[in-house]
C-alpha atoms as a PDB file:
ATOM      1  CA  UNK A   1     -28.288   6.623  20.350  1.00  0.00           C
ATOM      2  CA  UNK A   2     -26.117   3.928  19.193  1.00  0.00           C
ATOM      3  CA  UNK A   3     -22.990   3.579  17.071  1.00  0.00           C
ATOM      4  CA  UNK A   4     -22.135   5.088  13.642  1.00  0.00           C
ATOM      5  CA  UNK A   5     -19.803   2.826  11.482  1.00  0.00           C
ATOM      6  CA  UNK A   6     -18.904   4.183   7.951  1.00  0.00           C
ATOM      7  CA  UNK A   7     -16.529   2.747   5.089  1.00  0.00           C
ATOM      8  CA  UNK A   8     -15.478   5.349   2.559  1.00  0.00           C
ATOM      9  CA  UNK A   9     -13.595   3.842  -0.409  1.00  0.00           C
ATOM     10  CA  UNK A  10     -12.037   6.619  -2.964  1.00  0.00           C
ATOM     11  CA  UNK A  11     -10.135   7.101  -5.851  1.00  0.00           C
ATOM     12  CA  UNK A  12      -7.985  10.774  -6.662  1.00  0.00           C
ATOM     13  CA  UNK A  13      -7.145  11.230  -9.721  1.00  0.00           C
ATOM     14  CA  UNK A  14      -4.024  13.575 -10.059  1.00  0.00           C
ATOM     15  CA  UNK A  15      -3.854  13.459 -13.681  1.00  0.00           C
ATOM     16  CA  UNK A  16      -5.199  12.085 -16.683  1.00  0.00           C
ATOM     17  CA  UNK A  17      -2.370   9.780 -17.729  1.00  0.00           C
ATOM     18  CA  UNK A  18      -3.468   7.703 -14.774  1.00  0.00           C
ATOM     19  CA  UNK A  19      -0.194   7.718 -13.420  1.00  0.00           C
ATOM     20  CA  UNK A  20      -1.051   9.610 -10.227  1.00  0.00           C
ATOM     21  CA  UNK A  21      -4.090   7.208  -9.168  1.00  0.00           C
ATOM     22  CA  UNK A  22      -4.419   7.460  -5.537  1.00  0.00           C
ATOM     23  CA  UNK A  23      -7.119   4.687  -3.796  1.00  0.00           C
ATOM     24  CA  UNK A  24      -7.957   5.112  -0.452  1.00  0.00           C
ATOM     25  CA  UNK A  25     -10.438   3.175   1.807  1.00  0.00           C
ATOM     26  CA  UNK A  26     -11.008   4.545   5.330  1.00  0.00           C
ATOM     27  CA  UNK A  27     -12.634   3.032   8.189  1.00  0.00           C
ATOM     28  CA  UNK A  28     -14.620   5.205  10.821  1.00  0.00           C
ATOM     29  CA  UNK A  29     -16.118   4.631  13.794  1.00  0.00           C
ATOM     30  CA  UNK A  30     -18.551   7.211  15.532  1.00  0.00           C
ATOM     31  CA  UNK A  31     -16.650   9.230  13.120  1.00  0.00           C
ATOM     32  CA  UNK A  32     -13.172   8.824  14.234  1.00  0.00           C
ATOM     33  CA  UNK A  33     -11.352   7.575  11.438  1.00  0.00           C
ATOM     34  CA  UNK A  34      -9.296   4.633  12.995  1.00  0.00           C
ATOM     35  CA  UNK A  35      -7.988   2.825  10.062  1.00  0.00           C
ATOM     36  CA  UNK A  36      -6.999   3.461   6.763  1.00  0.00           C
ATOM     37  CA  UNK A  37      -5.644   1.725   3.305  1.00  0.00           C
ATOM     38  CA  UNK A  38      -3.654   4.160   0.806  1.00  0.00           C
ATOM     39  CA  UNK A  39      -2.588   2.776  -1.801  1.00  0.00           C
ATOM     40  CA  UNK A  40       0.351   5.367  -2.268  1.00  0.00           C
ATOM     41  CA  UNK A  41       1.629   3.734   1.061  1.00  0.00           C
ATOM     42  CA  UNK A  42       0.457  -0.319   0.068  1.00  0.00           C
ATOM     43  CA  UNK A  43      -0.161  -1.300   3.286  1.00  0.00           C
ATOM     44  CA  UNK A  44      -3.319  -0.127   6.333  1.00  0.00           C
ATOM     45  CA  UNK A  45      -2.221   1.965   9.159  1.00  0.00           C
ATOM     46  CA  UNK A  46      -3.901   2.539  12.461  1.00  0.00           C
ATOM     47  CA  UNK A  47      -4.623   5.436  14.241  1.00  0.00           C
ATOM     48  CA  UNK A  48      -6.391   3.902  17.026  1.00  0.00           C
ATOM     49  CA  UNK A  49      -5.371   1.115  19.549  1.00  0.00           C
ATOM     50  CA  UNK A  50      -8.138  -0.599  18.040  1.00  0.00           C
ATOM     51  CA  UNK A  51      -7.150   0.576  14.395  1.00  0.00           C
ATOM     52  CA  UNK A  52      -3.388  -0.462  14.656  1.00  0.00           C
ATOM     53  CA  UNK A  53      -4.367  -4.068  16.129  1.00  0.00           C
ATOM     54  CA  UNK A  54      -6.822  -4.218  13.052  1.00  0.00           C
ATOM     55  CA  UNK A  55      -4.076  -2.451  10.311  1.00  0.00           C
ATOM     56  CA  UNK A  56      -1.364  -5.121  11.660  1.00  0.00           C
ATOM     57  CA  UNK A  57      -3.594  -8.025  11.901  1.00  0.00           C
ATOM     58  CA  UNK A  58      -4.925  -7.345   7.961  1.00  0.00           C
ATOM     59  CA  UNK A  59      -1.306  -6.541   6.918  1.00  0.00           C
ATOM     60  CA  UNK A  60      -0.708 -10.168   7.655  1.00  0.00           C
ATOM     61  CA  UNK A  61      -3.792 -11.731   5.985  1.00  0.00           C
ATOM     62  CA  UNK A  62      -6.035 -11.965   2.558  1.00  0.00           C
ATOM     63  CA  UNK A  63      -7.142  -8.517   2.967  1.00  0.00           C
ATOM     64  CA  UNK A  64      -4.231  -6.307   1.977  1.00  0.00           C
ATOM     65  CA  UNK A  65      -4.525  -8.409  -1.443  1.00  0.00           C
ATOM     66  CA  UNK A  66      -8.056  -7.302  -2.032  1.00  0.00           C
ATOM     67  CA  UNK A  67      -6.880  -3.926  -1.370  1.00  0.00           C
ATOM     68  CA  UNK A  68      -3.716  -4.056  -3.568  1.00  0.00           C
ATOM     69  CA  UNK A  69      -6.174  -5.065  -6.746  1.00  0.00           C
ATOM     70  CA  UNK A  70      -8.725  -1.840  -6.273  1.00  0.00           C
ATOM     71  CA  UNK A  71      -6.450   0.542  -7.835  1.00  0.00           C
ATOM     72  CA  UNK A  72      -6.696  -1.881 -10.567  1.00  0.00           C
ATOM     73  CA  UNK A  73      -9.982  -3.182 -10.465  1.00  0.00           C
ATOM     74  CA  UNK A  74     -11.602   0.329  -9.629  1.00  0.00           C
ATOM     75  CA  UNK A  75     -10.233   3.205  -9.932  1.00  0.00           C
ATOM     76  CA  UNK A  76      -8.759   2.493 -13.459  1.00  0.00           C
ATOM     77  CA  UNK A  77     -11.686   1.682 -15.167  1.00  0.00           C
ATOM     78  CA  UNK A  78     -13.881   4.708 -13.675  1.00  0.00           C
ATOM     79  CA  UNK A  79     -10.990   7.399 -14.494  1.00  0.00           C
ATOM     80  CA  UNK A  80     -13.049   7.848 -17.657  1.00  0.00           C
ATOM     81  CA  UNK A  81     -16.399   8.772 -15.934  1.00  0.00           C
ATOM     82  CA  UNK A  82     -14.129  11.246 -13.347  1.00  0.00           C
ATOM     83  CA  UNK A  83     -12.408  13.155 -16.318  1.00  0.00           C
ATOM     84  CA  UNK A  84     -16.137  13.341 -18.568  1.00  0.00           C
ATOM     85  CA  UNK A  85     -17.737  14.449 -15.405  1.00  0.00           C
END
């Protein structure tokens, strides 16, 4: 019944000198993943029709930005509550 959308936003950490700080935020639908940011890559890439309209359409706009920043804004400041966990 219905449609299952999801959003899953994470950070890897490869190693403590936050050098190898990996953000990625994936977009699923009925859960087929059919977008995705990396920040490794900097840019979203499709893996739908639907996801590669979407991944060239935000390449273009205000949302690749956003995503640029969340290595910054996110993952940085939470390293400390990955490595004490």
């Amino acid at each position: 019944d219905g449609y299952f959308e999801q959003v899953v936003r994470q950070c890897r950490y490869s190693s403590k000198d936050l050098q190898g700080i990996e953000f990625i935020d994936s977009y699923v639908f009925n859960k087929a993943e059919y977008v995705r940011f990396n920040s490794t890559v900097g840019k979203y890439v499709g893996y739908t029709e639907h996801g590669v309209y979407n991944a060239e359409a935000w390449n273009k706009g205000p949302e690749l930005a956003g995503e640029l920043g969340q290595l910054e804004r996110y993952c940085k400041p939470n390293a400390d509550l990955h490595y004490s966990a």
